[in-house]
PDB file of N, CA and C in Angstrom:
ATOM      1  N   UNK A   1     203.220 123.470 271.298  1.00  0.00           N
ATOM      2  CA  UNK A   1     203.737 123.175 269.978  1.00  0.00           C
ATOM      3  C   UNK A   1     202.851 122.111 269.321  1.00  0.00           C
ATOM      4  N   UNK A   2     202.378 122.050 268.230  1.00  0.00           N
ATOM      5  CA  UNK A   2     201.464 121.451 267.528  1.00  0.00           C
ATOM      6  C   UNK A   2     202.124 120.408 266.744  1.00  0.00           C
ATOM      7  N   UNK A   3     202.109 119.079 266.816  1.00  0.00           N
ATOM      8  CA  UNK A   3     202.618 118.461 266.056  1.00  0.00           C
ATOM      9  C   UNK A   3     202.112 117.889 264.924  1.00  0.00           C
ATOM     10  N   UNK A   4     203.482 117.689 263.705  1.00  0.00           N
ATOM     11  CA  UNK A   4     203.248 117.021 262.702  1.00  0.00           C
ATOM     12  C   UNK A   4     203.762 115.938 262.298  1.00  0.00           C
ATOM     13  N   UNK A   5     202.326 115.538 261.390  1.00  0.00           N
ATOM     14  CA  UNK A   5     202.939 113.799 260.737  1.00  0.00           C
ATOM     15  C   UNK A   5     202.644 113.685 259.622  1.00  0.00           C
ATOM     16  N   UNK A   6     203.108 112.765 258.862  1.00  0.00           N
ATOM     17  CA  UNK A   6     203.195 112.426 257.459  1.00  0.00           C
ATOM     18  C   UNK A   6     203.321 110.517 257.174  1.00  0.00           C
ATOM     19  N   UNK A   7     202.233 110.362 256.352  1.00  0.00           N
ATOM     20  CA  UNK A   7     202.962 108.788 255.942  1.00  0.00           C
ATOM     21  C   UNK A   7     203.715 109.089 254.296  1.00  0.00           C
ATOM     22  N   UNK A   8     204.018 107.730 254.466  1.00  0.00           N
ATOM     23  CA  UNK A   8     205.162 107.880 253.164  1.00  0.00           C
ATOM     24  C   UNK A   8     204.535 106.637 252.440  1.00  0.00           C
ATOM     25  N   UNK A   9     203.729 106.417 251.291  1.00  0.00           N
ATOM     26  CA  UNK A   9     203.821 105.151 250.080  1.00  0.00           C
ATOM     27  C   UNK A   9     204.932 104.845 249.767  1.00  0.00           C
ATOM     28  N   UNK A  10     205.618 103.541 249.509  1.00  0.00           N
ATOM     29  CA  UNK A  10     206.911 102.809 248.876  1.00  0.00           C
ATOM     30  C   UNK A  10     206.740 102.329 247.952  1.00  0.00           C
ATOM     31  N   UNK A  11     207.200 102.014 246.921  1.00  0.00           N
ATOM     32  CA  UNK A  11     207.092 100.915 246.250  1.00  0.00           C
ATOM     33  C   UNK A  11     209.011 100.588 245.519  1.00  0.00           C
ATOM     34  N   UNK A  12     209.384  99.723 246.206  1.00  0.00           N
ATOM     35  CA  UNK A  12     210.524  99.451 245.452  1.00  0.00           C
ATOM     36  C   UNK A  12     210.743  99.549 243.752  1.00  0.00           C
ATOM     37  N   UNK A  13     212.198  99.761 243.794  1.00  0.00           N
ATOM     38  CA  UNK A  13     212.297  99.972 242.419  1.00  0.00           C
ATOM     39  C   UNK A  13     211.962  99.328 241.225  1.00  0.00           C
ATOM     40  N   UNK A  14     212.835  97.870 241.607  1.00  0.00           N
ATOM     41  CA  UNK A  14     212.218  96.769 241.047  1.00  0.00           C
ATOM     42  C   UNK A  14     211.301  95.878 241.188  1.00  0.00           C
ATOM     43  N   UNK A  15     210.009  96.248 241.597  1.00  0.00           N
ATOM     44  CA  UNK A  15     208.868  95.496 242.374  1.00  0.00           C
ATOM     45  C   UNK A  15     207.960  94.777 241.148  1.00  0.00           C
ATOM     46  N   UNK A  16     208.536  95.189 239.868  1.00  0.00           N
ATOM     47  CA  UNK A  16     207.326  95.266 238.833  1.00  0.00           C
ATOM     48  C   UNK A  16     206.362  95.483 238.399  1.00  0.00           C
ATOM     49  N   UNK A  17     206.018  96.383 239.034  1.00  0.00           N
ATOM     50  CA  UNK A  17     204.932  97.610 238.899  1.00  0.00           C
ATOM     51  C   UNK A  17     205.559  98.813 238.217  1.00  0.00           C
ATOM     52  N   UNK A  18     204.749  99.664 237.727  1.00  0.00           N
ATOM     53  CA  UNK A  18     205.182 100.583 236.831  1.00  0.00           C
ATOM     54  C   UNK A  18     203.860 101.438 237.775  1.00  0.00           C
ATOM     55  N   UNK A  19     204.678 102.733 237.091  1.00  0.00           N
ATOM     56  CA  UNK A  19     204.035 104.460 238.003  1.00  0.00           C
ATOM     57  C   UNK A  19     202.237 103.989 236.828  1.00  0.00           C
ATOM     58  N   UNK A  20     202.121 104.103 235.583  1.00  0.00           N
ATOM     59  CA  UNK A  20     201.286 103.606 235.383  1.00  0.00           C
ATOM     60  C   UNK A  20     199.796 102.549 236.116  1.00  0.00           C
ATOM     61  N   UNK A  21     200.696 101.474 236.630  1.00  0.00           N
ATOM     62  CA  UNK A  21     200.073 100.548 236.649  1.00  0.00           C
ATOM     63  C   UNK A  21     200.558  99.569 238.310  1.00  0.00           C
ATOM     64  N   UNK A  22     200.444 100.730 239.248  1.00  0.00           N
ATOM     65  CA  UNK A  22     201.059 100.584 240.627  1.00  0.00           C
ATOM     66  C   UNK A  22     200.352  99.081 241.273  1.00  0.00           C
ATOM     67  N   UNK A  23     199.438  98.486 241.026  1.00  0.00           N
ATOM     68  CA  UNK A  23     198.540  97.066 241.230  1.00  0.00           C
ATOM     69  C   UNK A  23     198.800  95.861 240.897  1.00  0.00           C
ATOM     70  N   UNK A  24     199.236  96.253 239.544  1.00  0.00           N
ATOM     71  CA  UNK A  24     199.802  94.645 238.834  1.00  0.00           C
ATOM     72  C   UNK A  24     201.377  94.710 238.406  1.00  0.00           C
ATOM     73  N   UNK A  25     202.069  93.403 238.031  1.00  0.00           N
ATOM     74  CA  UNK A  25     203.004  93.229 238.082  1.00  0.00           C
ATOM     75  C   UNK A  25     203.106  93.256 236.361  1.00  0.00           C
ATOM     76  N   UNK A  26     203.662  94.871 235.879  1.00  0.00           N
ATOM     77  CA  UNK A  26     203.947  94.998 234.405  1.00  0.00           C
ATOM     78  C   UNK A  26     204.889  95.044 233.577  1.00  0.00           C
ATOM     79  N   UNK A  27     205.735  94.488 234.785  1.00  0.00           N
ATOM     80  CA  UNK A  27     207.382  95.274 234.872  1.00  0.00           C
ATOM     81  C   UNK A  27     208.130  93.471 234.884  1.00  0.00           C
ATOM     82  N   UNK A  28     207.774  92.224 234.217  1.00  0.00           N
ATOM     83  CA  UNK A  28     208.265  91.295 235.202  1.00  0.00           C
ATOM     84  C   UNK A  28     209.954  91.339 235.058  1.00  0.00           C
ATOM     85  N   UNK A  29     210.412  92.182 234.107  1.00  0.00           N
ATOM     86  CA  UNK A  29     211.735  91.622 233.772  1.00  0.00           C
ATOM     87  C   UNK A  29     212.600  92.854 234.856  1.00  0.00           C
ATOM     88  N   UNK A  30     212.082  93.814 235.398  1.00  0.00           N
ATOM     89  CA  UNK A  30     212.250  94.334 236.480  1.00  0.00           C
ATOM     90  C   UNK A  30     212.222  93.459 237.802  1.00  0.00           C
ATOM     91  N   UNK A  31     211.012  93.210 237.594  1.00  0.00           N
ATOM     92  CA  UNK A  31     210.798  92.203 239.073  1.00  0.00           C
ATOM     93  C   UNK A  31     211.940  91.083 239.226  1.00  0.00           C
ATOM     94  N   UNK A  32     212.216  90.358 237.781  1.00  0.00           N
ATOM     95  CA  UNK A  32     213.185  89.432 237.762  1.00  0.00           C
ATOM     96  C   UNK A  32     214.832  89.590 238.152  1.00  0.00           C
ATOM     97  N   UNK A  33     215.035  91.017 237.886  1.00  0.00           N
ATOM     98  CA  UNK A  33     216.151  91.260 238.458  1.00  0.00           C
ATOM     99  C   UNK A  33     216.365  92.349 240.072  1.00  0.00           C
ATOM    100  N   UNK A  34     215.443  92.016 240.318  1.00  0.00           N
ATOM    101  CA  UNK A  34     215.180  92.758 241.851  1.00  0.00           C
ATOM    102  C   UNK A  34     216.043  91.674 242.620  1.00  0.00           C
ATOM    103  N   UNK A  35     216.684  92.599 243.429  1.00  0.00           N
ATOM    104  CA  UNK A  35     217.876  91.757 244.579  1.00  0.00           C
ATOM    105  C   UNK A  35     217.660  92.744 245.649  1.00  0.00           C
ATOM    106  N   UNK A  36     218.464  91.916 247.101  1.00  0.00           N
ATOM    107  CA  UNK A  36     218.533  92.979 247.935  1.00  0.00           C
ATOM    108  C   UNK A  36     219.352  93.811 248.334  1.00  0.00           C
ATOM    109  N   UNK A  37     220.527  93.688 247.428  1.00  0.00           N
ATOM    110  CA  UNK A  37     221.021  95.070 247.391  1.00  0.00           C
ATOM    111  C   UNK A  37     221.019  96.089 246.571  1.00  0.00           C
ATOM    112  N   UNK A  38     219.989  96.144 245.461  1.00  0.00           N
ATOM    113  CA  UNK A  38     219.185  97.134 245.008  1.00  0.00           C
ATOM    114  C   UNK A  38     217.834  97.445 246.226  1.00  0.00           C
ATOM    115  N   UNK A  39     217.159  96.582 246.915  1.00  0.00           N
ATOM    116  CA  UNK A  39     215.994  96.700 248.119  1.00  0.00           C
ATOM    117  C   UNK A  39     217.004  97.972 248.917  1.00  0.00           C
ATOM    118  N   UNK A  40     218.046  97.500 249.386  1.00  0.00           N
ATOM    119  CA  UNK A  40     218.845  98.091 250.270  1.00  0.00           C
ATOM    120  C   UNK A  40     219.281  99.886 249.853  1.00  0.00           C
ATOM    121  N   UNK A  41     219.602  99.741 248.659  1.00  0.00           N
ATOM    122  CA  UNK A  41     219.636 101.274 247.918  1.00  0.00           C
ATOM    123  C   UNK A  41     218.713 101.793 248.099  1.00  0.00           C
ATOM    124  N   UNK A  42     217.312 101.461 247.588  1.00  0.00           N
ATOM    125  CA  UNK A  42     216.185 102.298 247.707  1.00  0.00           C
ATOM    126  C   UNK A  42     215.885 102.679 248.799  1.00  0.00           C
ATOM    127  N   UNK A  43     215.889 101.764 249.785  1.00  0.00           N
ATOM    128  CA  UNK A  43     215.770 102.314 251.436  1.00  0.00           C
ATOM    129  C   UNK A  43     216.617 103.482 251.972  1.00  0.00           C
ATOM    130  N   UNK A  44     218.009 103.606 251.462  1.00  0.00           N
ATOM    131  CA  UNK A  44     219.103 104.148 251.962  1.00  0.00           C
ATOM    132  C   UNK A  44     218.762 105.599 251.116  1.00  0.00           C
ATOM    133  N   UNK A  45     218.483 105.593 250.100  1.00  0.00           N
ATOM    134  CA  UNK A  45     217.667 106.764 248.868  1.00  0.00           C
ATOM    135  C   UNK A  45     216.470 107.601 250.001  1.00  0.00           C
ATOM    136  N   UNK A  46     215.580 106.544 250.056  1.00  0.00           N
ATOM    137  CA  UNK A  46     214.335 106.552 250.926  1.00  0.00           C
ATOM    138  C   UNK A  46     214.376 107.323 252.150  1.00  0.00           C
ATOM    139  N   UNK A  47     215.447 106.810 253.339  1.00  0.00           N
ATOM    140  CA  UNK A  47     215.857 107.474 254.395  1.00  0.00           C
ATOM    141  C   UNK A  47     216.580 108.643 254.770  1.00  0.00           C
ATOM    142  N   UNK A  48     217.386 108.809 253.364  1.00  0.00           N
ATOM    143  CA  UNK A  48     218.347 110.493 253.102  1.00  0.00           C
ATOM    144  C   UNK A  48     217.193 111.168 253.278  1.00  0.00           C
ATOM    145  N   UNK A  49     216.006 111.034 252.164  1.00  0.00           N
ATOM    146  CA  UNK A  49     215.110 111.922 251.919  1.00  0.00           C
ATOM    147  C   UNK A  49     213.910 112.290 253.093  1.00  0.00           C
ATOM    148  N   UNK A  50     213.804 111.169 253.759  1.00  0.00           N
ATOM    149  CA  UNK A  50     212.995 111.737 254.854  1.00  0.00           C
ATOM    150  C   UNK A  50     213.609 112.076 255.912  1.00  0.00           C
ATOM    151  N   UNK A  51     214.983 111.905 256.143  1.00  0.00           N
ATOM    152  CA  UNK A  51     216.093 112.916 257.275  1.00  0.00           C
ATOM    153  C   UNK A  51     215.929 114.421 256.778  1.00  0.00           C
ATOM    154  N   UNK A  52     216.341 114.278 255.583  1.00  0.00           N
ATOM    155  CA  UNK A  52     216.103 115.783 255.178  1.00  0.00           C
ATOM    156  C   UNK A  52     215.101 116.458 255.157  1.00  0.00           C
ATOM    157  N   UNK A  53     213.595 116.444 255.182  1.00  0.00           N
ATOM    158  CA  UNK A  53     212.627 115.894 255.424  1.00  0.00           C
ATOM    159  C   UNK A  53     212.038 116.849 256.657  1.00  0.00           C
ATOM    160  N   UNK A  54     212.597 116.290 257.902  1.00  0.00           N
ATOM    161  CA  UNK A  54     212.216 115.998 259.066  1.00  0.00           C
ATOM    162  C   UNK A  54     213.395 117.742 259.363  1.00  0.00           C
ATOM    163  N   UNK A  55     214.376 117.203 258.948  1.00  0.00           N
ATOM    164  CA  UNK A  55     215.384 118.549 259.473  1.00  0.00           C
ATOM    165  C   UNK A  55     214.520 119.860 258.758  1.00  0.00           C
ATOM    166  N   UNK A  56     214.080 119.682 257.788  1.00  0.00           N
ATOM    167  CA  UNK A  56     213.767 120.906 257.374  1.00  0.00           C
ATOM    168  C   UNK A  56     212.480 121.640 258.067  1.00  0.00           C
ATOM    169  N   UNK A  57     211.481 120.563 258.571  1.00  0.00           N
ATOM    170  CA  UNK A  57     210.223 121.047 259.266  1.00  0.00           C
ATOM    171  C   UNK A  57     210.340 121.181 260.769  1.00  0.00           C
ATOM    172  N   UNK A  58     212.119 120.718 261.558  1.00  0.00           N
ATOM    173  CA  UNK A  58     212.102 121.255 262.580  1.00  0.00           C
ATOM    174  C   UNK A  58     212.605 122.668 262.595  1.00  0.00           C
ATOM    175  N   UNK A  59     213.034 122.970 261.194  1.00  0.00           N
ATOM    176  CA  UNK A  59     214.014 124.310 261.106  1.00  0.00           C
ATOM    177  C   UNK A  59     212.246 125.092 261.182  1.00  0.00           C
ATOM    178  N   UNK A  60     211.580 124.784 260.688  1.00  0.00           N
ATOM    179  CA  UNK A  60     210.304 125.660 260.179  1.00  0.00           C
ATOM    180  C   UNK A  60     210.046 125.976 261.415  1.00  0.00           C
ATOM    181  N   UNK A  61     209.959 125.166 262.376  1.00  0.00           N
ATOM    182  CA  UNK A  61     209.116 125.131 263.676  1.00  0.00           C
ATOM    183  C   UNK A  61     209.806 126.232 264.490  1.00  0.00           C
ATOM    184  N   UNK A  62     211.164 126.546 264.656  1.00  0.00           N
ATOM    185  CA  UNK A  62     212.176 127.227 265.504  1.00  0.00           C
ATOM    186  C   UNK A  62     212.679 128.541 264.511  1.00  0.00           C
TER     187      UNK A  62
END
């Protein structure tokens, strides 16, 4: 069986960066209201999607 891998880029929601401008901080009034339980959402967002992810490429395999 041949295995597969994948990395994943992050960038939090409120990090202050914009899809634009992923380097600098363009977003500060984003950045300013970044907490960690918005950090905590995105992760929990983040982790649905790569469970689902993972289930779907063992279904491929079998």
């Amino acid at each position: 069986m041949q295995k597969q891998a994948f990395s994943v880029k992050f960038n939090f929601s409120h990090n202050g960066t914009t899809v634009e401008d992923p380097e600098n901080f363009a977003d500060l009034e984003a950045f300013g209201n970044n907490n960690y339980s918005k950090e905590l959402s995105d992760l929990g967002v983040l982790s649905t999607i790569l469970l689902k992810i993972q289930k779907l490429m063992i279904r491929k395999l079998f």
